[in-house]
Every structure is written in C-alpha cells, then in structure tokens.
C-alpha atoms as a PDB file:
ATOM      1  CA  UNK A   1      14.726  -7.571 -10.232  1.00  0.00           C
ATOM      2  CA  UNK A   2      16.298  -5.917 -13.042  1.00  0.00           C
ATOM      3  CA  UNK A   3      19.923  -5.596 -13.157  1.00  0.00           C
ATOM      4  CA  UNK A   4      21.809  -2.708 -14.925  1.00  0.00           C
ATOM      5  CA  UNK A   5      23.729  -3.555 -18.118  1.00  0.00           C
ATOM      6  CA  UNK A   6      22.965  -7.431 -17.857  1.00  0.00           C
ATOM      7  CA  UNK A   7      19.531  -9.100 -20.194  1.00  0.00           C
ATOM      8  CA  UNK A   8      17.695 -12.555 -19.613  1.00  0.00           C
ATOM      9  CA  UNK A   9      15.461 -13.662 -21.549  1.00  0.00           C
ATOM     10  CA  UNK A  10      13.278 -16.851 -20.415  1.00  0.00           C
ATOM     11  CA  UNK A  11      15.143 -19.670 -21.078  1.00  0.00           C
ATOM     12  CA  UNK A  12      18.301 -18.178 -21.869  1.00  0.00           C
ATOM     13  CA  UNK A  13      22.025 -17.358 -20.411  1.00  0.00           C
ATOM     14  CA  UNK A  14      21.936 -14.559 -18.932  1.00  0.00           C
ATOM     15  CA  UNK A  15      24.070 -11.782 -21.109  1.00  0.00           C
ATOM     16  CA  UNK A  16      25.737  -8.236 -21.094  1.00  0.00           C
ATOM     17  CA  UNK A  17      23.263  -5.804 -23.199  1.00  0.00           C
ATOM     18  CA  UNK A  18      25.955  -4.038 -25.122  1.00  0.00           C
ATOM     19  CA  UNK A  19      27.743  -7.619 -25.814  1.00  0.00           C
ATOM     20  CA  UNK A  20      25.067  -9.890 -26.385  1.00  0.00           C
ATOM     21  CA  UNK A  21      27.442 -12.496 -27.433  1.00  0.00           C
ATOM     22  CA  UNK A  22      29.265 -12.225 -24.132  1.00  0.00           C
ATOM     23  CA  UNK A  23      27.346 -13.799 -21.163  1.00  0.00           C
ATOM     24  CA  UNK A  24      27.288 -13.700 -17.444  1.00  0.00           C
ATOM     25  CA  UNK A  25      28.706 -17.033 -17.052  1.00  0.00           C
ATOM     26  CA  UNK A  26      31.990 -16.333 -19.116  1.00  0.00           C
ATOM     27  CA  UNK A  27      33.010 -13.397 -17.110  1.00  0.00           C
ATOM     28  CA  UNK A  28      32.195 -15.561 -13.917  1.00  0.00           C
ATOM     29  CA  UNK A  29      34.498 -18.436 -15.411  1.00  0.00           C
ATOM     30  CA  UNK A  30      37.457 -15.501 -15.295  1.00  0.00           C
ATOM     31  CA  UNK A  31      36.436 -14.397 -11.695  1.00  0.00           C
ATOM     32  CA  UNK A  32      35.962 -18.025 -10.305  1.00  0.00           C
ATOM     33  CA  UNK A  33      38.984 -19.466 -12.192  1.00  0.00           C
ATOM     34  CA  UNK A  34      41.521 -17.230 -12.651  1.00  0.00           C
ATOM     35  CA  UNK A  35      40.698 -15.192 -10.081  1.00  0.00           C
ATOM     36  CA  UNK A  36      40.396 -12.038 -11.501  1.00  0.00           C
ATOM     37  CA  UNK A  37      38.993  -9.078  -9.981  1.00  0.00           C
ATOM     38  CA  UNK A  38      36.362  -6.582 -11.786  1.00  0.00           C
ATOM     39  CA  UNK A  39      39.071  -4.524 -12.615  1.00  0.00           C
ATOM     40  CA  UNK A  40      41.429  -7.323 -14.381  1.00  0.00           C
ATOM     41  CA  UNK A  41      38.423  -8.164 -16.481  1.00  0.00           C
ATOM     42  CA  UNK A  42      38.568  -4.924 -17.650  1.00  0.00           C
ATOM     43  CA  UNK A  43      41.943  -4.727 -18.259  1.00  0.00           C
ATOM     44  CA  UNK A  44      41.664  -7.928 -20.542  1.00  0.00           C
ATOM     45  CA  UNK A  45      38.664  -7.179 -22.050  1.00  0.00           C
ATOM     46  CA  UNK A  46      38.619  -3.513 -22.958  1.00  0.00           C
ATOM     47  CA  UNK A  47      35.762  -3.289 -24.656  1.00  0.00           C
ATOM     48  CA  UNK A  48      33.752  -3.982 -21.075  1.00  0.00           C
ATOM     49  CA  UNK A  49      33.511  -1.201 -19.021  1.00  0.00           C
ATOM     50  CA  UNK A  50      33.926  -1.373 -15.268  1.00  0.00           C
ATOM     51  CA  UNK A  51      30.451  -1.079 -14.700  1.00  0.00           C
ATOM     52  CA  UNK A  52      29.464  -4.269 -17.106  1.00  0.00           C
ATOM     53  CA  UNK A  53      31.953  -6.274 -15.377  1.00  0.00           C
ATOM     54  CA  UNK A  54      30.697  -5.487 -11.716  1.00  0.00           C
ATOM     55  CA  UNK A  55      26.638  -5.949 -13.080  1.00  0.00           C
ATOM     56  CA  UNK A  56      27.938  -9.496 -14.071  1.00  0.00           C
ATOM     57  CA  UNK A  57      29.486 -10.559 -10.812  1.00  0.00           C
ATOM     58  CA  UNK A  58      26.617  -9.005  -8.862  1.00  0.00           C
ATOM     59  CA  UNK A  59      24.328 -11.167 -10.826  1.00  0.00           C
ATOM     60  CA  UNK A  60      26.285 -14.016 -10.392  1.00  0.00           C
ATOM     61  CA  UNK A  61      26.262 -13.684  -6.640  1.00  0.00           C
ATOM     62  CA  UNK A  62      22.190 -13.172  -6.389  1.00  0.00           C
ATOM     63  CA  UNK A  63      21.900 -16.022  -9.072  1.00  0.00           C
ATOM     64  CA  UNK A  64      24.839 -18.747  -8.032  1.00  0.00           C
ATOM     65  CA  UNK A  65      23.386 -21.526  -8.801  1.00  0.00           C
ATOM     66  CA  UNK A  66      21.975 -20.398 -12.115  1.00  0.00           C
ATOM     67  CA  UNK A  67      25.647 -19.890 -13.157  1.00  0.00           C
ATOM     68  CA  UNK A  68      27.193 -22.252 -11.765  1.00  0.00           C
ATOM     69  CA  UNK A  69      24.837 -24.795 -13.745  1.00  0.00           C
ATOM     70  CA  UNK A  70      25.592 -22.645 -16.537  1.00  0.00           C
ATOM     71  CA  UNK A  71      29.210 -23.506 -16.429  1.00  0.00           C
ATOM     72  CA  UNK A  72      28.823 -27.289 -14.925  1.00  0.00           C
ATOM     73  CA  UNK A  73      26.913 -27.636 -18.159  1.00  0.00           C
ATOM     74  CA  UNK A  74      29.418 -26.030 -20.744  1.00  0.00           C
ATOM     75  CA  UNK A  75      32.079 -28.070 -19.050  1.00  0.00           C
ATOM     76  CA  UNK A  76      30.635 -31.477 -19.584  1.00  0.00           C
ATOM     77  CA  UNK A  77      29.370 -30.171 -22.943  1.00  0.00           C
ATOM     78  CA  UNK A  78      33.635 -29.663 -23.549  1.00  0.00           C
ATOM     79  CA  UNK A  79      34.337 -33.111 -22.763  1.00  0.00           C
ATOM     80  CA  UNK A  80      31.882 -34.864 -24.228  1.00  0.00           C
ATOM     81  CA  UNK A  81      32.766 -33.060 -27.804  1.00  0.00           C
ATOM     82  CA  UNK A  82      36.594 -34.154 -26.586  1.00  0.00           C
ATOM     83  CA  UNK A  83      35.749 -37.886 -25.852  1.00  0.00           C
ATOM     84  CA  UNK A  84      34.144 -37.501 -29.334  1.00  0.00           C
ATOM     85  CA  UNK A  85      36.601 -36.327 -31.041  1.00  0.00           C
ATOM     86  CA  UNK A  86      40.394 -37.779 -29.975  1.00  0.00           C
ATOM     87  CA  UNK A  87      43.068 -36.466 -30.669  1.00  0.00           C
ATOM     88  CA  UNK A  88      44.969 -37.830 -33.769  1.00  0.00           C
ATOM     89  CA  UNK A  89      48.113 -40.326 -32.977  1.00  0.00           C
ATOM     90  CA  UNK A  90      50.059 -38.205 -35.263  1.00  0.00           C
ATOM     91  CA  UNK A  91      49.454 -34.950 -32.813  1.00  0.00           C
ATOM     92  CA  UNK A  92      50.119 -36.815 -29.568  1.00  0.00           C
ATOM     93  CA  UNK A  93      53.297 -38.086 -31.054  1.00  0.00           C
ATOM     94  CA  UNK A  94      54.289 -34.684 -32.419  1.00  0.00           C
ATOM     95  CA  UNK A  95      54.252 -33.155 -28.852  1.00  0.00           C
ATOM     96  CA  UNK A  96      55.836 -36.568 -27.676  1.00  0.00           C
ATOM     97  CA  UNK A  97      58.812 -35.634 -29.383  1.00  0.00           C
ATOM     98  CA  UNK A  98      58.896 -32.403 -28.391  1.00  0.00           C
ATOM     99  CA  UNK A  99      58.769 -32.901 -24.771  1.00  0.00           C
ATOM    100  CA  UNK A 100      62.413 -34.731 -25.648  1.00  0.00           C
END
C-alpha cells in the first residue's frame, strides 16, 4: 500500500518525504504521549502541513505494532545510554540545593 507523503524503505523507520529526518514514530510519540491531535502537531511543528501529520497517524494506525516497536526500542535505547552515562554528583547536588 502506498501512503501519501510518508517513505519506507526495507529495513528502515518509516519517514515523512519532505522531512526525511522526521519519522513516523516521532509524530506518533506526540499523538500517543501528549496527546496531541493532527492539528496541534501542526501548530508546533509548522513546517508539517496538515496533510503530513494525518499520513503519519494513518500509518501508524494500519502499522501499530511497527511503531510501537519503533518507540519501545528508542526508549530502552534512552536508558541504556542513561544507565551509561550518570549523572555527575556535582549536578545532582546543584539541583539539590535548589529544590531548598
């Protein structure tokens, strides 16, 4: 099926054709987390157009799982690098202080 505005190559995230560096799954994570309609997206993204943002959700919703692994994936990706990387004593006790 091809979908208007949205490009997947094999093996790849699925991704907006005028934004190739903005995929699927990130306008999802606004939708599903945020809870932001098509038309917020927009609004906080103006360089989408209404039309982008709708193609994305309606491939999210005939490809679920596909994006949901997607995200489930970039999440645990996120906290491995955090695990990996602490934050420094000096930071924690910076914002310590300023919870005082």
């Amino acid at each position: 099926m091809v979908y208007p505005h949205i490009e997947k190559p094999a093996g790849e995230p699925a991704r907006l054709q005028r934004h190739p560096r903005t995929r699927v799954a990130m306008t999802v994570a606004d939708y599903l987390w945020r809870g932001w309609s098509a038309e917020e997206i927009v609004r906080q993204y103006p360089y989408l157009t209404l039309a982008e943002a709708h193609a994305a959700l309606t491939y999210y919703f005939d490809h679920r799982e596909e994006i949901e692994e997607e995200l489930v994936a970039e999440y645990h990706s996120v906290e491995d690098w955090k695990k990996s990387h602490p934050t420094p004593p000096l930071l924690i006790r910076v914002k310590q202080e300023a919870g005082r």
